[in-house]
Protein backbone atom coordinates (compact mmCIF):
# COMPACT_ATOMS: atom_id res chain seq x y z
CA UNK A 1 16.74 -55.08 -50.76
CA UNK A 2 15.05 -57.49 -48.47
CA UNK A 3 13.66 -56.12 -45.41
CA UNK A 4 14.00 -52.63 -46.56
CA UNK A 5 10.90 -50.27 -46.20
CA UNK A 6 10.25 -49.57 -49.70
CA UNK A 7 7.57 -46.42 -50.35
CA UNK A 8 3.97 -47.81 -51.35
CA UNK A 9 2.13 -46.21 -53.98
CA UNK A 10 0.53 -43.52 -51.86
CA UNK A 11 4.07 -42.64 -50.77
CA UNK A 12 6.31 -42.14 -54.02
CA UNK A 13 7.87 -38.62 -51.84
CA UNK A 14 9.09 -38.52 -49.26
CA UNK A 15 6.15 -37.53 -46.07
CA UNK A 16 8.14 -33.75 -45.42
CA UNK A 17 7.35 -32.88 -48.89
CA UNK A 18 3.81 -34.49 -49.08
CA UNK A 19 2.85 -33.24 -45.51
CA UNK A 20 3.62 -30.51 -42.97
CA UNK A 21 1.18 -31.91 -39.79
CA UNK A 22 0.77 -35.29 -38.56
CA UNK A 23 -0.86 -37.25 -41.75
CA UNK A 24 -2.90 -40.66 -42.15
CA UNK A 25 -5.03 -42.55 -39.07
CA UNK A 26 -2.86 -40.81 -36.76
CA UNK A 27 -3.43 -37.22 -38.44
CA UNK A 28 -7.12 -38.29 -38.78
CA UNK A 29 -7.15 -39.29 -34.70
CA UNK A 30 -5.72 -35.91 -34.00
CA UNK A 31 -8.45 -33.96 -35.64
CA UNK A 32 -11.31 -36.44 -33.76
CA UNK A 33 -13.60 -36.63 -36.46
CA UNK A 34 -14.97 -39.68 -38.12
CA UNK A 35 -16.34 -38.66 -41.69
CA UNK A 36 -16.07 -36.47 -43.84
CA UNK A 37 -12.36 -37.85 -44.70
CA UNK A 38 -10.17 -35.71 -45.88
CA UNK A 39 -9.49 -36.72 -49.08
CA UNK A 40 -6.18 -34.63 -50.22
CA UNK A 41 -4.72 -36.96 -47.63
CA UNK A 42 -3.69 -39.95 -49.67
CA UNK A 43 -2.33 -42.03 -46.69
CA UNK A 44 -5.34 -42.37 -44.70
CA UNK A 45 -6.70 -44.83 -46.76
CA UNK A 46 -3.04 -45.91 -47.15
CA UNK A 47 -2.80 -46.48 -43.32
CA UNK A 48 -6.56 -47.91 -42.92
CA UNK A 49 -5.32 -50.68 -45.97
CA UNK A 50 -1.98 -51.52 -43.76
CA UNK A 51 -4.40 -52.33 -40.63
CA UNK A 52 -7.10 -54.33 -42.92
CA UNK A 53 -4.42 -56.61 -44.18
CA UNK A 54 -3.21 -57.50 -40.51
CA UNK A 55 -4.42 -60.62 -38.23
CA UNK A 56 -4.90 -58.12 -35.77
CA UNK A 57 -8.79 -58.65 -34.57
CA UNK A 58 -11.54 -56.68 -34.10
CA UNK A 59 -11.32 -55.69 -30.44
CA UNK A 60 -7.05 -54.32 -30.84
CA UNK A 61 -7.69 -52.06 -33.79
CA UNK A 62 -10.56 -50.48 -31.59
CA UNK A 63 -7.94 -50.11 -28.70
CA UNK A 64 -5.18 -48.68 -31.08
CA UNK A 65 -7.93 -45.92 -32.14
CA UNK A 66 -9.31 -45.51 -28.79
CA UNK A 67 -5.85 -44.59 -27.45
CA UNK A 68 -5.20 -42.61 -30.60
CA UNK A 69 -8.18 -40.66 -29.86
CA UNK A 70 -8.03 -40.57 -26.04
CA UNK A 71 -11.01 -42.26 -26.24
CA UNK A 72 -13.20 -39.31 -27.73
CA UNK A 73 -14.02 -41.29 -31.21
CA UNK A 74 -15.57 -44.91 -30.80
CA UNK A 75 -16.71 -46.88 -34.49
CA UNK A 76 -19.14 -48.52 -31.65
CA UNK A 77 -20.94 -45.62 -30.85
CA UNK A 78 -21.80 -45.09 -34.38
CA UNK A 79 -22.98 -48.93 -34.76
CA UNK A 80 -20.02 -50.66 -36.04
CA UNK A 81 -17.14 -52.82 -35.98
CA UNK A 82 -13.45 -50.53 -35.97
CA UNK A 83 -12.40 -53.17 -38.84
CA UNK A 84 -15.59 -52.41 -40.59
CA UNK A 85 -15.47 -48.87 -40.30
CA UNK A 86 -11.60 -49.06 -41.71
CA UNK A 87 -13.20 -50.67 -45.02
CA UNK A 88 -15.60 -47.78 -45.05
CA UNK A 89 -12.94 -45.36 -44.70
CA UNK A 90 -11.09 -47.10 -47.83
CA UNK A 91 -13.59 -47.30 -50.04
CA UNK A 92 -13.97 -43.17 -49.52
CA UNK A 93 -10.54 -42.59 -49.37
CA UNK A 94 -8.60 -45.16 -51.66
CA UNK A 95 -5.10 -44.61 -52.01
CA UNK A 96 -4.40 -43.45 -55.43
CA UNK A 97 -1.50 -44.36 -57.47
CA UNK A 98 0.54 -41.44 -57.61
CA UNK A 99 3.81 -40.20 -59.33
CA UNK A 100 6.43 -37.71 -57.65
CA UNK A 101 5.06 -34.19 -58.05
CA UNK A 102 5.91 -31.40 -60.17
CA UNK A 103 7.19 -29.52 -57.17
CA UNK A 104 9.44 -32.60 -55.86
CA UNK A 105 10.53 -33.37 -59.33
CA UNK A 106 12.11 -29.61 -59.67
CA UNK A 107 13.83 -29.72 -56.35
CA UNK A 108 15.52 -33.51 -57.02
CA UNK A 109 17.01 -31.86 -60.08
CA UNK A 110 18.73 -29.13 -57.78
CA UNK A 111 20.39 -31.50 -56.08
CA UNK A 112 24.06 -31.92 -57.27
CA UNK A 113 25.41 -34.86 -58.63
CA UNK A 114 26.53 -37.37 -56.51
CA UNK A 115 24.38 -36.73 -53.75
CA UNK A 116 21.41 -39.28 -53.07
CA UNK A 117 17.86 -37.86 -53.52
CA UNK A 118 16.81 -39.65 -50.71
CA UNK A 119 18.06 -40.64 -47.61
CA UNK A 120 19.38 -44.23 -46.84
CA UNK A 121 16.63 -46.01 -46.89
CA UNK A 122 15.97 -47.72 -43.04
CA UNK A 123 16.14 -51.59 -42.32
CA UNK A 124 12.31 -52.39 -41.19
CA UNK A 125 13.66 -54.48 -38.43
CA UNK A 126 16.17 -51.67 -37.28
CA UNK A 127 13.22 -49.47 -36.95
CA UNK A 128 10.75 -51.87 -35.81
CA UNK A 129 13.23 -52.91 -32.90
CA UNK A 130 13.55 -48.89 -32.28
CA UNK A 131 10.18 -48.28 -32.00
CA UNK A 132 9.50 -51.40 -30.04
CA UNK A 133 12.25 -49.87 -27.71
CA UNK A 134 10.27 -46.80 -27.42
CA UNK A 135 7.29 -48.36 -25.98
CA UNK A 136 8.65 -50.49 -23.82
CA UNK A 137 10.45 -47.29 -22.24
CA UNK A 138 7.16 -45.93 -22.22
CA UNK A 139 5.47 -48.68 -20.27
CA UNK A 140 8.46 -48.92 -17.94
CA UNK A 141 8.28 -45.20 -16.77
CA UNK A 142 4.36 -45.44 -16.70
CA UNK A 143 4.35 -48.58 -14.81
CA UNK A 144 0.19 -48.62 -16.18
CA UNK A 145 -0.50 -45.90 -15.35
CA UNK A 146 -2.04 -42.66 -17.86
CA UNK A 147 -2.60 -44.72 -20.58
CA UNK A 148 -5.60 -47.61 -21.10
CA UNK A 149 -3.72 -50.79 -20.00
CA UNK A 150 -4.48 -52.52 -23.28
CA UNK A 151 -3.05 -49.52 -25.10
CA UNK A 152 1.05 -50.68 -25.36
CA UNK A 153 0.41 -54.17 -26.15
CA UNK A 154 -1.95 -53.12 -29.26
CA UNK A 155 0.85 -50.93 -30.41
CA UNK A 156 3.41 -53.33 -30.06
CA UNK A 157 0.73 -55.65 -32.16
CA UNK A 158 0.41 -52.64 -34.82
CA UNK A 159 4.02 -52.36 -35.07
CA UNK A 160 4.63 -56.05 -35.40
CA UNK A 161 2.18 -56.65 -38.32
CA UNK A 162 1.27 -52.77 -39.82
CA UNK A 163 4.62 -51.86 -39.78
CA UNK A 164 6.61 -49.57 -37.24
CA UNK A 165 5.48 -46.30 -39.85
CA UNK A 166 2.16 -46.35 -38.61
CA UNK A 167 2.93 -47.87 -35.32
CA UNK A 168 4.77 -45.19 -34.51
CA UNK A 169 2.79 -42.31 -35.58
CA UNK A 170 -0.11 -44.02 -33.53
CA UNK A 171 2.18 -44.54 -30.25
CA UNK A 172 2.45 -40.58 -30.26
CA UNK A 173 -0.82 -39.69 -31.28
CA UNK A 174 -1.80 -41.92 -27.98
CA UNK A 175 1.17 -40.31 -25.86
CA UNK A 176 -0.70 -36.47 -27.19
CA UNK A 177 -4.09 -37.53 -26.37
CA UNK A 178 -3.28 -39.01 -22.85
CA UNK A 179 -0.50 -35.96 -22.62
CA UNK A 180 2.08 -38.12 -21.61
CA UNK A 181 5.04 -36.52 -20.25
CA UNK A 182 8.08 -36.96 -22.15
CA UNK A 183 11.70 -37.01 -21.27
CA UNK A 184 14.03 -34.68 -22.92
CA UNK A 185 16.28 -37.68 -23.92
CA UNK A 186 12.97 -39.93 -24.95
CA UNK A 187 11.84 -36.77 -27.35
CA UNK A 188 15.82 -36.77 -29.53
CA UNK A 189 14.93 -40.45 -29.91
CA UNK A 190 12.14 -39.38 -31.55
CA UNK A 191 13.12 -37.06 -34.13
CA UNK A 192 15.95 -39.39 -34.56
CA UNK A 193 13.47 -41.83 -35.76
CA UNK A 194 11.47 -39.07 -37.39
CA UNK A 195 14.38 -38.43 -39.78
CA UNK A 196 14.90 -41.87 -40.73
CA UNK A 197 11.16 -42.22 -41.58
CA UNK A 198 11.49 -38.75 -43.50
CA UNK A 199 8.14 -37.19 -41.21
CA UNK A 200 7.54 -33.52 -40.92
CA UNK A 201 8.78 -32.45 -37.60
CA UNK A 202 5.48 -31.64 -36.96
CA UNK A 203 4.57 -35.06 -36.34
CA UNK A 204 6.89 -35.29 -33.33
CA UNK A 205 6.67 -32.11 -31.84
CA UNK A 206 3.03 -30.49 -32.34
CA UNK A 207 1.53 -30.78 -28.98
CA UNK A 208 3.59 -33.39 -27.57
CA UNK A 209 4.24 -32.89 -23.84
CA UNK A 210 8.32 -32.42 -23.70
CA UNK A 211 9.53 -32.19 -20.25
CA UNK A 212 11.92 -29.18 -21.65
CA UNK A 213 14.75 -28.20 -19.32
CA UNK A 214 15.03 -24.40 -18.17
CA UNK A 215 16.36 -22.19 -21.75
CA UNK A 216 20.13 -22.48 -22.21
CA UNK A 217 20.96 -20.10 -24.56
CA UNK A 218 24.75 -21.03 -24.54
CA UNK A 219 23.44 -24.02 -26.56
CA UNK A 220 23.12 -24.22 -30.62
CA UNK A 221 20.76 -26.70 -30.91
CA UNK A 222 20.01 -25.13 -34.60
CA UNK A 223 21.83 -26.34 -37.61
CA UNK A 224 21.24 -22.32 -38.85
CA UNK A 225 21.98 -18.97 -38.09
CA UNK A 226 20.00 -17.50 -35.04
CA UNK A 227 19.28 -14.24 -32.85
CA UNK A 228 19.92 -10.58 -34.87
CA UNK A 229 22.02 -12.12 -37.33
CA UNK A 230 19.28 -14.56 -37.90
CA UNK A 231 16.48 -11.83 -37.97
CA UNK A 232 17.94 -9.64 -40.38
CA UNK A 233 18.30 -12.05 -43.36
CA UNK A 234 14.36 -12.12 -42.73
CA UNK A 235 14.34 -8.55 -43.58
CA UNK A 236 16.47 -9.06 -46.94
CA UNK A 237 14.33 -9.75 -50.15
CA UNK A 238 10.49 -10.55 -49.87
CA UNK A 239 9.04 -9.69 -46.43
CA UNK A 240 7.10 -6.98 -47.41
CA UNK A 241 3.82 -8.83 -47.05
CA UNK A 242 4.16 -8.92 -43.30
CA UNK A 243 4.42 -5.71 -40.88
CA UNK A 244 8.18 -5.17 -39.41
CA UNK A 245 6.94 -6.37 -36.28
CA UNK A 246 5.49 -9.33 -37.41
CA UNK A 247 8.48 -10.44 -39.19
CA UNK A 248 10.06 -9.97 -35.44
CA UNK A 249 7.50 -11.95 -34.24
CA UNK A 250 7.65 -14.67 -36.78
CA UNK A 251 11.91 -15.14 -35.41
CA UNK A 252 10.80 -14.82 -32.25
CA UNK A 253 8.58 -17.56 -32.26
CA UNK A 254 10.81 -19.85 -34.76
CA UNK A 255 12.29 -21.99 -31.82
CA UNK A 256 14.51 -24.79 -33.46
CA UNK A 257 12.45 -28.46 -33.32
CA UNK A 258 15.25 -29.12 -31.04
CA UNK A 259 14.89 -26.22 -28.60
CA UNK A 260 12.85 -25.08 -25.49
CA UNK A 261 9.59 -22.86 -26.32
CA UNK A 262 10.99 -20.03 -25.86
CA UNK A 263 14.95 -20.19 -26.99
CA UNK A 264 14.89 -18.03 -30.18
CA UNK A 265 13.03 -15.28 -28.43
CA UNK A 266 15.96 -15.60 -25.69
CA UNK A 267 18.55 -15.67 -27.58
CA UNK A 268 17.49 -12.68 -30.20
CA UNK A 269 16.91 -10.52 -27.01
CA UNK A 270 19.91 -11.06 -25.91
CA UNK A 271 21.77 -10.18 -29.12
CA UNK A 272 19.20 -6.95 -28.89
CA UNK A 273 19.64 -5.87 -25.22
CA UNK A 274 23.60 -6.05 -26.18
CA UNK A 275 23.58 -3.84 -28.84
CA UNK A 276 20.58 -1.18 -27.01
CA UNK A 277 23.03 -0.91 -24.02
CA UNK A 278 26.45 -0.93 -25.98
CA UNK A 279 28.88 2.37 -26.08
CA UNK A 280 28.41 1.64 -30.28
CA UNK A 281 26.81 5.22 -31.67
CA UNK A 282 23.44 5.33 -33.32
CA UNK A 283 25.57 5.97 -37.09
CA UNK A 284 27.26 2.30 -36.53
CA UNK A 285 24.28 0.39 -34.99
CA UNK A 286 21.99 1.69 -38.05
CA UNK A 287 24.93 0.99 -40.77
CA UNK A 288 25.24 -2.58 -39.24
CA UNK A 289 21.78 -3.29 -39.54
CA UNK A 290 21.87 -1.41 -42.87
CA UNK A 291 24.06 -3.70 -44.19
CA UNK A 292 23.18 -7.23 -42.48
CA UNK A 293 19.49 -6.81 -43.95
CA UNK A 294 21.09 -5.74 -47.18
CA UNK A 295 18.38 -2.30 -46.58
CA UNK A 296 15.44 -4.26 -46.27
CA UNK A 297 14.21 -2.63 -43.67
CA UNK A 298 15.37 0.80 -44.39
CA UNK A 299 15.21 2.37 -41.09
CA UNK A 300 17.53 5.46 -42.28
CA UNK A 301 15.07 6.36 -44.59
CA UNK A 302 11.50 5.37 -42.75
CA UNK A 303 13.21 7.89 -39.42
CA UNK A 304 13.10 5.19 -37.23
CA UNK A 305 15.93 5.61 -34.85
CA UNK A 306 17.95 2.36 -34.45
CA UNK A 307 17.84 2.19 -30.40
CA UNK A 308 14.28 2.62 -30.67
CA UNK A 309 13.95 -0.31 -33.21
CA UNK A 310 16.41 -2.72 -31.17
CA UNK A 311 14.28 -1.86 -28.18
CA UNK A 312 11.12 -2.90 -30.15
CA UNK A 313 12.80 -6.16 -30.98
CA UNK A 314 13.82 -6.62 -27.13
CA UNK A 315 9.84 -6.05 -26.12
CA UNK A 316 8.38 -9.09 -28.61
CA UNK A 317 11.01 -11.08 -27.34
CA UNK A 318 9.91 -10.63 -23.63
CA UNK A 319 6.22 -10.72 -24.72
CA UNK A 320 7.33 -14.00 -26.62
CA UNK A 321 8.92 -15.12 -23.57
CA UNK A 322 6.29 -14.51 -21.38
CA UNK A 323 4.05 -17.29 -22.76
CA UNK A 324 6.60 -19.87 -23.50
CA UNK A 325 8.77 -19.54 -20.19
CA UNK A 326 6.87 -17.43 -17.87
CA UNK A 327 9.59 -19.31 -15.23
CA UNK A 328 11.80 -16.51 -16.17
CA UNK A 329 14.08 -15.12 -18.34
CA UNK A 330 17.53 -17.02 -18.35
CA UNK A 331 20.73 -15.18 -17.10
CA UNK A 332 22.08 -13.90 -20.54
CA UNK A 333 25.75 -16.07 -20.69
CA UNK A 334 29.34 -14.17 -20.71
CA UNK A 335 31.05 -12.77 -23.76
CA UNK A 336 33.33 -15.00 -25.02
CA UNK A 337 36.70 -12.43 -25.16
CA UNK A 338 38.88 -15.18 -26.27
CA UNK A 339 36.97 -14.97 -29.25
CA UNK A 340 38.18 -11.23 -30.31
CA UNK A 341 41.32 -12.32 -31.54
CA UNK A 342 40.79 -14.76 -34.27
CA UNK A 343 37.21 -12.41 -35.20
CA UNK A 344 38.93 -9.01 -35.84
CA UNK A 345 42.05 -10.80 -37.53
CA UNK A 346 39.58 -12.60 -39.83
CA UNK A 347 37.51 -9.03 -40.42
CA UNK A 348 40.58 -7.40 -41.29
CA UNK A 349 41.67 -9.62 -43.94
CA UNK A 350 38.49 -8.76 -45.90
CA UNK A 351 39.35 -6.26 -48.70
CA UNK A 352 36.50 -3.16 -48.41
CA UNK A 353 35.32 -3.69 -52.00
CA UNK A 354 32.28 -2.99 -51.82
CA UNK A 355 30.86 0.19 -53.93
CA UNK A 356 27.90 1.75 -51.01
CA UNK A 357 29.06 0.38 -47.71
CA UNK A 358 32.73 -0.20 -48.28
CA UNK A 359 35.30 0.09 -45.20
CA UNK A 360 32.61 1.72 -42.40
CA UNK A 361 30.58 -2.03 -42.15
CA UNK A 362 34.19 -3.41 -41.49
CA UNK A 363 34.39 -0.92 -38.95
CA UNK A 364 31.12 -1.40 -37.63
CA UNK A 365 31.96 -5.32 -37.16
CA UNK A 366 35.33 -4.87 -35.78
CA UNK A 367 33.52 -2.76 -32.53
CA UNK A 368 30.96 -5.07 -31.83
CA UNK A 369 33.53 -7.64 -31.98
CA UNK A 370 35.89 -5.56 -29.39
CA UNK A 371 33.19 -3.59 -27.67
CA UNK A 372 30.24 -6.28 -27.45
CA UNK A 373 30.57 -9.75 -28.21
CA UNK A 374 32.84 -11.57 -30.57
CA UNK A 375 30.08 -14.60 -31.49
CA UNK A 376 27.56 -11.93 -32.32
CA UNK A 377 30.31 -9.74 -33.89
CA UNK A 378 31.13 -13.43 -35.99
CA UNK A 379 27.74 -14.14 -36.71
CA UNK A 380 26.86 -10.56 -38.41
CA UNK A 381 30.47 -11.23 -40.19
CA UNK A 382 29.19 -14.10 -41.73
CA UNK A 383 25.51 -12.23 -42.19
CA UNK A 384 27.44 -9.23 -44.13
CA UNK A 385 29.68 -11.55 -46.45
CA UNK A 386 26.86 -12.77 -48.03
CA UNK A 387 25.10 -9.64 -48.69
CA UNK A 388 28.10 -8.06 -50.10
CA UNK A 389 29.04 -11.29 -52.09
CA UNK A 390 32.91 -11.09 -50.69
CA UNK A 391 34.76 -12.87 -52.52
CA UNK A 392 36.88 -15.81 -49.97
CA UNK A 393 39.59 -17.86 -50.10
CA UNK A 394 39.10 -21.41 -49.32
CA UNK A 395 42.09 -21.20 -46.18
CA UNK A 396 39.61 -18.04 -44.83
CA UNK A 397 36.76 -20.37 -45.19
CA UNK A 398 37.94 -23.11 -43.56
CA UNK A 399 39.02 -20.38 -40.73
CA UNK A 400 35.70 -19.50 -40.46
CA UNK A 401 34.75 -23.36 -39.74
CA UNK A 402 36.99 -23.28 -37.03
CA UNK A 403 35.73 -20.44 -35.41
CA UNK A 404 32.24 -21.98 -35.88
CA UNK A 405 33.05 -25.24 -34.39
CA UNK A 406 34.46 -23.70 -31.69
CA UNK A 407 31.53 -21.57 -30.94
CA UNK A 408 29.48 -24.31 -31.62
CA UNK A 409 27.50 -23.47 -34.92
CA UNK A 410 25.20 -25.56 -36.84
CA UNK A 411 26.02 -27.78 -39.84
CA UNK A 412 24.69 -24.68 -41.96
CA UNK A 413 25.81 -21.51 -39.98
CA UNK A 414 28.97 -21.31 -41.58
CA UNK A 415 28.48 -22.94 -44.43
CA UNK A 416 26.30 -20.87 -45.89
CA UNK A 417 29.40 -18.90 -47.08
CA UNK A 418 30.96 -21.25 -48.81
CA UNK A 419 29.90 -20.53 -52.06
CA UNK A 420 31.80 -17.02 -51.96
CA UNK A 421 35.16 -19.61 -51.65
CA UNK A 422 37.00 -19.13 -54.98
């Protein structure tokens, strides 16, 4: 279709499967090195053949890399032209012609019929004018200053004639290297434009300064499951390459691209602390976490009393904490009673079928539910169904999306269920 981006050679994936850091001139500008090039990264020659075939002249593609670098990497100092060195860097680094990988091939043949392997493809003007949007909001709330003067009018250049890909990935490898504040609202924009050009979130995110609001931990801003429910499907299967405490320290740290530093740490030690001070005795909190790891992490068997462990959880979080939001901890929110209700009448209706933990992890659920907190009580609900492989009706199902809307779940929290629907 006209005016479509279409993938050149060097791009025949999409960049999330090809890449998980910034990639090309901008990944290149990060790293502040000249030569050697990296040569598993196909697009840098990709992106230094986009600026050779522009109009743009000598003295704007050294801005663009100046501002990319933060000034720290000049072709001048090294006796040559920036359009000169670009030729250098693609005759070391040509883009080869490439085909999808074995890798990419496999997963687009897991996807189920009628779905589209990619995602619809973005209207180069739409995303141009997006972009284009983005730096003029930039040099608005600047007013000149931070950045080189010269910098957002050689962007706007780059994105006019080298395409608003690499236009954008240079505008925030200039915003990093002059760290640029940016606005919470600015930053969605962002990843909403990272999805459409299919980036690794680490383009967006890695040391880009956010202007994050204080941790809300009432907020979901996760499209998965999260806190103790979260952790102990990290325990289930293969973790056993790791130390128990650095598979804490691994969900502790996994803070959604969309969340404050700092948010899964909160919200696990919340989930934690509940549990540690709870009237629940040590025989339910250790068959709960029994069954929600699916004995992973057989603490039963290794003598590790379950209060003990849950406080061991609670002191990475804080140490986690500590370094990402040293403002303080946020006030843990209320329970969400109202919530009881609907929970226990949905635990109830599952049959205890199954042969080692039968009716006692029903049990266990029902009291946190009652005696804790119903989302937490949901959340492990959801957590145990799937280890046990429950079998569900597609009314309880669609219950359970309720409940998750209401409580404001991700697009995959509850879903992940679903296949247990007959």
């Amino acid at each position: 279709m006209a005016g479509s981006i279409s993938r050149v050679p060097e791009q025949d994936e999409p960049y999330y499967v090809m890449f998980d850091a910034d990639f090309g001139l901008s990944g290149l500008a990060g790293e502040l090195s000249a030569m050697p090039v990296p040569y598993e990264d196909p697009q840098i020659g990709g992106d230094a053949r986009r600026l050779l075939e522009t109009s743009l002249p000598d003295d704007t593609l050294r801005t663009l890399w100046l501002a990319a670098t933060g000034g720290r990497f000049d072709p001048a100092d090294h006796g040559t032209g920036t359009r000169d060195w670009l030729r250098r860097i693609l005759e070391e680094c040509p883009p080869p012609e490439r085909r999808a990988s074995l890798t990419y091939t496999k997963y687009l043949s897991t996807i189920p019929s009628g779905f589209p392997p990619y995602p619809a493809k973005p209207v180069e003007e739409e995303v141009r004018d997006a972009v284009l949007a983005e730096l003029r909001a930039t040099e608005d709330e600047l007013s000149g200053a931070v950045l080189p003067p010269d910098a957002i009018p050689a962007l706007r250049q780059a994105v006019a004639q080298a395409g608003a890909d690499l236009g954008f990935r240079l505008f925030l490898r200039t915003l990093k290297a002059y760290a640029v504040e940016v606005g919470r609202e600015q930053y969605d924009r962002f990843l909403a434009l990272s999805d459409r050009f299919e980036y690794p979130y680490a383009v967006i995110r890695d040391e880009l300064n956010v202007a994050w609001p204080p941790i809300d931990t009432t907020r979901r801003d996760t499209d998965w499951d999260f806190g103790l429910s979260g952790l102990t499907e990290r325990f289930a299967g293969e973790w056993h390459g790791a130390t128990a405490e650095e598979v804490v320290r691994q969900a502790a740290a996994c803070d959604d691209v969309r969340q404050a530093p700092g948010t899964a740490a909160a919200v696990l030690l919340e989930d934690s602390l509940r549990l540690l001070e709870s009237p629940l005795s040590a025989d339910t909190l250790t068959t709960l976490w029994l069954a929600a790891s699916d004995g992973g992490y057989a603490i039963d068997r290794l003598g590790v009393d379950v209060r003990h462990w849950l406080g061991q959880i609670a002191e990475v979080c804080r140490e986690r904490l500590r370094d990402a939001a040293p403002a303080g901890r946020p006030v843990p929110p209320s329970v969400r009673v109202d919530f009881a209700e609907p929970v226990l009448r949905e635990i109830a209706e599952v049959a205890p079928g199954h042969p080692i933990a039968g009716g006692a992890v029903l049990e266990a659920l029902a009291q946190v539910v009652s005696q804790v907190d119903p989302d937490l009580g949901f959340r492990l609900f959801l957590r145990v169904l799937r280890v046990l492989f429950v079998p569900l009706k597609a009314e309880q199902y669609a219950r359970y999306e309720a409940i998750g809307e209401r409580l404001g779940y991700g697009e995959f929290h509850v879903s992940c269920v679903e296949f247990l629907t007959e």
